[in-house]
Structure formats: structure tokens, C-alpha cells
Protein backbone atom coordinates (compact mmCIF):
# COMPACT_ATOMS: atom_id res chain seq x y z
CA UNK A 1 98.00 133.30 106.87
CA UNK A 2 96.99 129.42 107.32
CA UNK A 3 93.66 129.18 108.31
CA UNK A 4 93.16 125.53 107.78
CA UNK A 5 95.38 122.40 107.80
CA UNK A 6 94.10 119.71 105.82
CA UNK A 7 96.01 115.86 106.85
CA UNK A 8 96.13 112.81 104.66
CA UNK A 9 95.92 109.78 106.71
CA UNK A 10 98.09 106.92 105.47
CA UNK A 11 102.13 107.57 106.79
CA UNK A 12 100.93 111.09 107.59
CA UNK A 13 98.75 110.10 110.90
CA UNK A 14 98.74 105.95 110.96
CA UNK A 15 101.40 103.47 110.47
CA UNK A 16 101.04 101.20 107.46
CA UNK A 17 102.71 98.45 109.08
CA UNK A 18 99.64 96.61 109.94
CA UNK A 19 97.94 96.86 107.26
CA UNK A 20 101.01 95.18 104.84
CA UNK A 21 101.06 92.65 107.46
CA UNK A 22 97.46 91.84 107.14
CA UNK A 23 97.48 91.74 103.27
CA UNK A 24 100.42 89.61 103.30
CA UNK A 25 98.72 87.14 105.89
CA UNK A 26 95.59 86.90 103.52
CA UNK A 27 97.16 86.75 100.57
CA UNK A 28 99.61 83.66 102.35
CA UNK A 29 102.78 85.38 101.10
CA UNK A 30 105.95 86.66 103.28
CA UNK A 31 105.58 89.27 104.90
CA UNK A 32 109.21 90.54 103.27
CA UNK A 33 107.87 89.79 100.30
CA UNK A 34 105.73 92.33 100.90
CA UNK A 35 107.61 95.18 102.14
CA UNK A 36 110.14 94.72 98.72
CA UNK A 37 107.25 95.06 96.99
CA UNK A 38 106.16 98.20 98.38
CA UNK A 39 109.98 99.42 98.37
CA UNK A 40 109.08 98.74 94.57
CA UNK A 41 106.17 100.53 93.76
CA UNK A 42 107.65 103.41 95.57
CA UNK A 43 110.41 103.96 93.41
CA UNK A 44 107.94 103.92 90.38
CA UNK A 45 106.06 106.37 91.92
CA UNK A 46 102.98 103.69 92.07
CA UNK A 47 100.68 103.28 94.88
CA UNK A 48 99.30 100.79 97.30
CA UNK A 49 96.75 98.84 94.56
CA UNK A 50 99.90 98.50 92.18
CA UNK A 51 101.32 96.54 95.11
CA UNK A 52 98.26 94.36 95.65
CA UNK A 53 98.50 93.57 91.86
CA UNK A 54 102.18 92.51 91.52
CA UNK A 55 101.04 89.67 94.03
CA UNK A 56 97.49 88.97 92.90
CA UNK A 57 97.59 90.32 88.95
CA UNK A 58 93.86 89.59 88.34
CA UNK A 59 92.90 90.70 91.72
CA UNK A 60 89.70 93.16 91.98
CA UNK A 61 90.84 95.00 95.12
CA UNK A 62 87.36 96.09 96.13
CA UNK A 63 85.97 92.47 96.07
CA UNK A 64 88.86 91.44 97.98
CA UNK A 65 88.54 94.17 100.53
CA UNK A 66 84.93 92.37 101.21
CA UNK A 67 86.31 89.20 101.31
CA UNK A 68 87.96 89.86 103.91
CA UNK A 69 85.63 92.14 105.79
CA UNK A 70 83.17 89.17 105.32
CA UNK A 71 86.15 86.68 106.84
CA UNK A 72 86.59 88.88 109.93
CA UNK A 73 89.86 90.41 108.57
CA UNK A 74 88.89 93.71 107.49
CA UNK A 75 90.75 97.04 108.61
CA UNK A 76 91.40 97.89 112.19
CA UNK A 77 92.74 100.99 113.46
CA UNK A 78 93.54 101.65 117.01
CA UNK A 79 95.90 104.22 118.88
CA UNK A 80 99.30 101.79 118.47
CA UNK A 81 98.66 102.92 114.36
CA UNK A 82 98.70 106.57 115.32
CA UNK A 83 102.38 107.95 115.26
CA UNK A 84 102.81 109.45 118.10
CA UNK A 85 103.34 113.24 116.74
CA UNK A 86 99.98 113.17 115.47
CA UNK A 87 97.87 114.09 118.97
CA UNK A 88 100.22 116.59 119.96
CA UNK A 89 100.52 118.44 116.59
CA UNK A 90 97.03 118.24 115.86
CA UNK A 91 96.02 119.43 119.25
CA UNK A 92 98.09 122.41 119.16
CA UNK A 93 97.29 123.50 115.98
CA UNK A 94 93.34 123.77 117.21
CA UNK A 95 94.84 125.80 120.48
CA UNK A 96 96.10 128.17 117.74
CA UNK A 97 92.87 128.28 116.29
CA UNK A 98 93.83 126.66 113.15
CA UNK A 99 91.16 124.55 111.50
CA UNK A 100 92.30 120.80 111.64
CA UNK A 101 90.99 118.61 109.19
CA UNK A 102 91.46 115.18 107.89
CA UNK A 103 91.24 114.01 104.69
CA UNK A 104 92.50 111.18 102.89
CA UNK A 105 91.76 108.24 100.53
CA UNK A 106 90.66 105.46 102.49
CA UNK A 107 87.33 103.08 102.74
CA UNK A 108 84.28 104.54 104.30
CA UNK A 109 84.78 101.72 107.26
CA UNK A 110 88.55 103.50 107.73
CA UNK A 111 86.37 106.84 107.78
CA UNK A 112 84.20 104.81 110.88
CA UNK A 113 87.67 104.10 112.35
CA UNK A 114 89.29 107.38 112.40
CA UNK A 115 86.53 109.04 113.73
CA UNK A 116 86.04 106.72 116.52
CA UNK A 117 89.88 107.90 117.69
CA UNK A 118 88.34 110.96 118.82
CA UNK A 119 91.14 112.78 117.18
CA UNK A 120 91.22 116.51 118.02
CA UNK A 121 90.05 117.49 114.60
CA UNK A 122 87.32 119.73 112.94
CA UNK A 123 86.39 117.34 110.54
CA UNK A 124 87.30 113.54 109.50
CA UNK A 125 86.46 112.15 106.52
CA UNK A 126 87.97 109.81 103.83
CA UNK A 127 87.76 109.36 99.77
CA UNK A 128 85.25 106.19 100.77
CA UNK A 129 82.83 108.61 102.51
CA UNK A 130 82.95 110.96 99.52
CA UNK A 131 83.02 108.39 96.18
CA UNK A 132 86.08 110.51 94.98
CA UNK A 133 89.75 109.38 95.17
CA UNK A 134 92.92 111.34 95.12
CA UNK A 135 94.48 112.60 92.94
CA UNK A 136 91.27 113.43 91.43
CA UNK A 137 90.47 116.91 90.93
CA UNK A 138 87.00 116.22 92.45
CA UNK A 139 89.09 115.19 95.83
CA UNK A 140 90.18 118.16 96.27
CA UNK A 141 87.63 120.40 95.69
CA UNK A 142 85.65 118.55 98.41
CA UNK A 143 88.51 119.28 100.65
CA UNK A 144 88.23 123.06 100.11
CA UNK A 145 84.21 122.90 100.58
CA UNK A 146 84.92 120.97 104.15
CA UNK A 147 88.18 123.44 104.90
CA UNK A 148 85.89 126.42 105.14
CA UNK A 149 89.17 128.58 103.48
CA UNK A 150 90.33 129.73 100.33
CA UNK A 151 92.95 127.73 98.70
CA UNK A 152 95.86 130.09 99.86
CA UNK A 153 94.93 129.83 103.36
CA UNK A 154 94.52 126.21 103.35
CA UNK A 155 97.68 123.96 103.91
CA UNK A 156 97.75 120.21 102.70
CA UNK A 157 99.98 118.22 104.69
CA UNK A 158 100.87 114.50 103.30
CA UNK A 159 103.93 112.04 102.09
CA UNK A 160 103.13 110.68 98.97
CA UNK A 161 104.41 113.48 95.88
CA UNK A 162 101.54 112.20 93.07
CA UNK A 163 98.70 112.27 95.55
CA UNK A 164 98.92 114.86 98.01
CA UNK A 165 101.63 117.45 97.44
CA UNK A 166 101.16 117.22 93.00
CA UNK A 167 97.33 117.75 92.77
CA UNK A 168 96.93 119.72 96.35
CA UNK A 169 99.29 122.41 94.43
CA UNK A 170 97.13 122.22 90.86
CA UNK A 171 93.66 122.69 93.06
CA UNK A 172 95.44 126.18 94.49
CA UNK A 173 96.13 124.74 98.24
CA UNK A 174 99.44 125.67 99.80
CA UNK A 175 101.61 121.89 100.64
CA UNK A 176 103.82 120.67 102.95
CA UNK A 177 105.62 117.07 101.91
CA UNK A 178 105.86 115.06 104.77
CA UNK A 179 109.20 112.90 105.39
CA UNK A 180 107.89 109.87 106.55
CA UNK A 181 106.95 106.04 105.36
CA UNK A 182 107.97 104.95 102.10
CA UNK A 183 107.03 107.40 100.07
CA UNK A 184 107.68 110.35 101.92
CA UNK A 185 111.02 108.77 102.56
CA UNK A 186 112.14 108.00 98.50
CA UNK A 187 110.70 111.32 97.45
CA UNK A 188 111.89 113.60 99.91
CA UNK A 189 114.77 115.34 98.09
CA UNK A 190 113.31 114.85 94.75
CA UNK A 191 113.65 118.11 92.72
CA UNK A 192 110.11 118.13 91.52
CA UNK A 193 108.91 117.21 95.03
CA UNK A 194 110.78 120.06 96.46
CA UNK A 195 109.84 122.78 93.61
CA UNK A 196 106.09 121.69 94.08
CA UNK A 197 105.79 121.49 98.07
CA UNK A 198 105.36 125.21 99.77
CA UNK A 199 107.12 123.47 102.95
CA UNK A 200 108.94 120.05 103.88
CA UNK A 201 108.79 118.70 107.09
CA UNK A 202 110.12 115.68 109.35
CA UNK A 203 107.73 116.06 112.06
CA UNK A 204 103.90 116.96 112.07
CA UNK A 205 104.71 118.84 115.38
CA UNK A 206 106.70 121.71 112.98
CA UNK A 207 103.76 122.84 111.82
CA UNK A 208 102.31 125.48 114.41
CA UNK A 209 105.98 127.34 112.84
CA UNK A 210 104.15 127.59 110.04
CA UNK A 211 100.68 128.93 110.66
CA UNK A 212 102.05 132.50 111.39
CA UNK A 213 100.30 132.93 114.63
């Protein structure tokens, strides 16, 4: 039985769309330059730094993230970035009594953001509050530590195949592949995304099916 439902955040809970538009408006490129980027990387199975990199080859990402935390450009996240399954699904899940918790890579500052959403969540953290990324190992043994669960009873719900559903599996934890952004999108149907996930879903909402209570 599923005792606790761990969520990545980036096209599991928030919309990327702002944050592409904001790189793209610092780094003065289109903003459909962009986006076929992304469409890029996805189909190589990259992820969001390989994007950064194909624009700006010698960029150091971290420094740049300063840069523009410095400039008054650095992240935002209000309730527009939220889909708008996430309150709902979350919600219900903690009227089952399911543990909700969210976990996903991110900067300590998007850790300060979530958590000022007031989500209706256990626990909210990211890989910035923690100094581990996925799809390190490390990642996801903090998750269990924070999920209060053993690794069968613990579900990991998140889009992108090589760091959610791939190494969530290899740590023990039950998966669910989520169908949505990019990634979850390109990957959906993928054989080794569907022998590897435990459950695929469209919605967040069809998860309280899958709790067993």
C-alpha cells in the first residue's frame, strides 16, 4: 500500500514556460529559439543545462544564475506556474492520509519559493536545499529519509525518464511517469519508460486510484 507520494517539481507541479522565457530574455535570443532547443535536448534525452549550453557553450550556469539574481532577474514562482491539477491532487491525497511530499532538483531560492505557495504538502524541499542533484543516488536516499516509508510504499511521481522514473526505480521506490511538458510528452510511450515506470499517468489528480485506500 502507498504510504507516501514523493513529487518532482519542474512539468510535474510548475510550468516551465516562464522560466525559458526568462533565459531567453537574458541571454537576448528568441524566445523560439529557445523552445527548438529544448524540443532538442529532449529527444537526446538531455536536460535543462544542456540547453543553456547549446546557446552559451562556455557558460557556468551557477555564475549565471547569480548574475541574474544580482540583476533582479532571478526565479519567480507564483500560483499562474502551478498547473492547475496540482492543489486538488495534492490535497486529496493528504485527505486520504497519504504522505505528500515534494522533492525535486531546483535552487535553494526555488526551495524559498515553493514553500511560500503554502502547498498542501508534508514536506518541500529541493536538490539546492540538500547539495545533491538527481539522478544521484544520494538524491534519493534523502527522499526516502524525508518520506518516512520504505521504498515499496513510497511512490515517485515525475516526467522526465533519466531523472525521476530511471533512478527512483534503482533506489527501490515504486514510479509513476507523468505525461506532461516536454519530456514527459517525447518519452511517454517509450518502451524502456514504460517497462521501468510502476504506473503512467496524464493527470496528477489519478493518483488517489492508486494509493489503494
Amino acid at each position: 500500500m502507498i504510504e507516501t507520494i514523493v513529487f518532482d517539481v519542474g512539468e510535474t507541479l510548475t510550468k516551465d514556460d516562464r522560466y525559458w522565457a526568462s533565459w531567453a530574455d537574458w541571454l537576448q535570443v528568441p524566445r523560439h529559439t529557445v523552445s527548438a532547443l529544448v524540443g532538442a535536448v529532449v529527444a537526446q534525452g538531455g536536460d535543462d543545462t544542456d540547453v543553456l549550453r547549446l546557446i552559451s557553450p562556455e557558460m557556468d550556469v551557477a555564475s549565471a544564475c547569480r548574475a541574474r539574481e544580482s540583476a533582479g532577474r532571478g526565479e519567480h514562482l507564483g500560483e499562474a506556474d502551478l498547473y492547475p491539477d496540482v492543489r486538488p491532487a495534492l490535497g486529496g491525497l493528504q485527505k486520504l492520509g497519504i504522505r505528500v511530499v515534494v522533492a525535486g532538483n531546483g535552487t535553494a531560492r526555488a526551495g524559498e519559493l515553493l514553500r511560500d505557495l503554502d502547498l498542501p504538502a508534508d514536506h518541500v524541499t529541493t536538490s539546492g536545499d540538500w547539495g545533491v542533484a538527481k539522478p544521484d543516488p544520494a538524491f534519493f536516499a534523502r527522499v526516502l529519509e524525508v518520506a518516512q516509508a520504505d521504498p515499496q510504499d513510497t511512490l515517485y511521481v515525475g516526467d522526465h525518464p533519466a531523472h525521476d522514473v530511471f533512478p527512483a526505480q534503482r533506489a527501490g521506490l515504486r514510479t509513476a511517469h507523468l505525461r506532461r511538458g516536454p519530456w514527459g510528452h517525447y518519452w511517454a510511450d517509450d518502451p524502456g519508460v514504460a517497462d521501468a515506470a510502476d504506473r503512467r499517468i496524464d493527470s496528477l489528480t489519478a493518483l488517489a486510484a492508486l494509493t489503494g485506500r
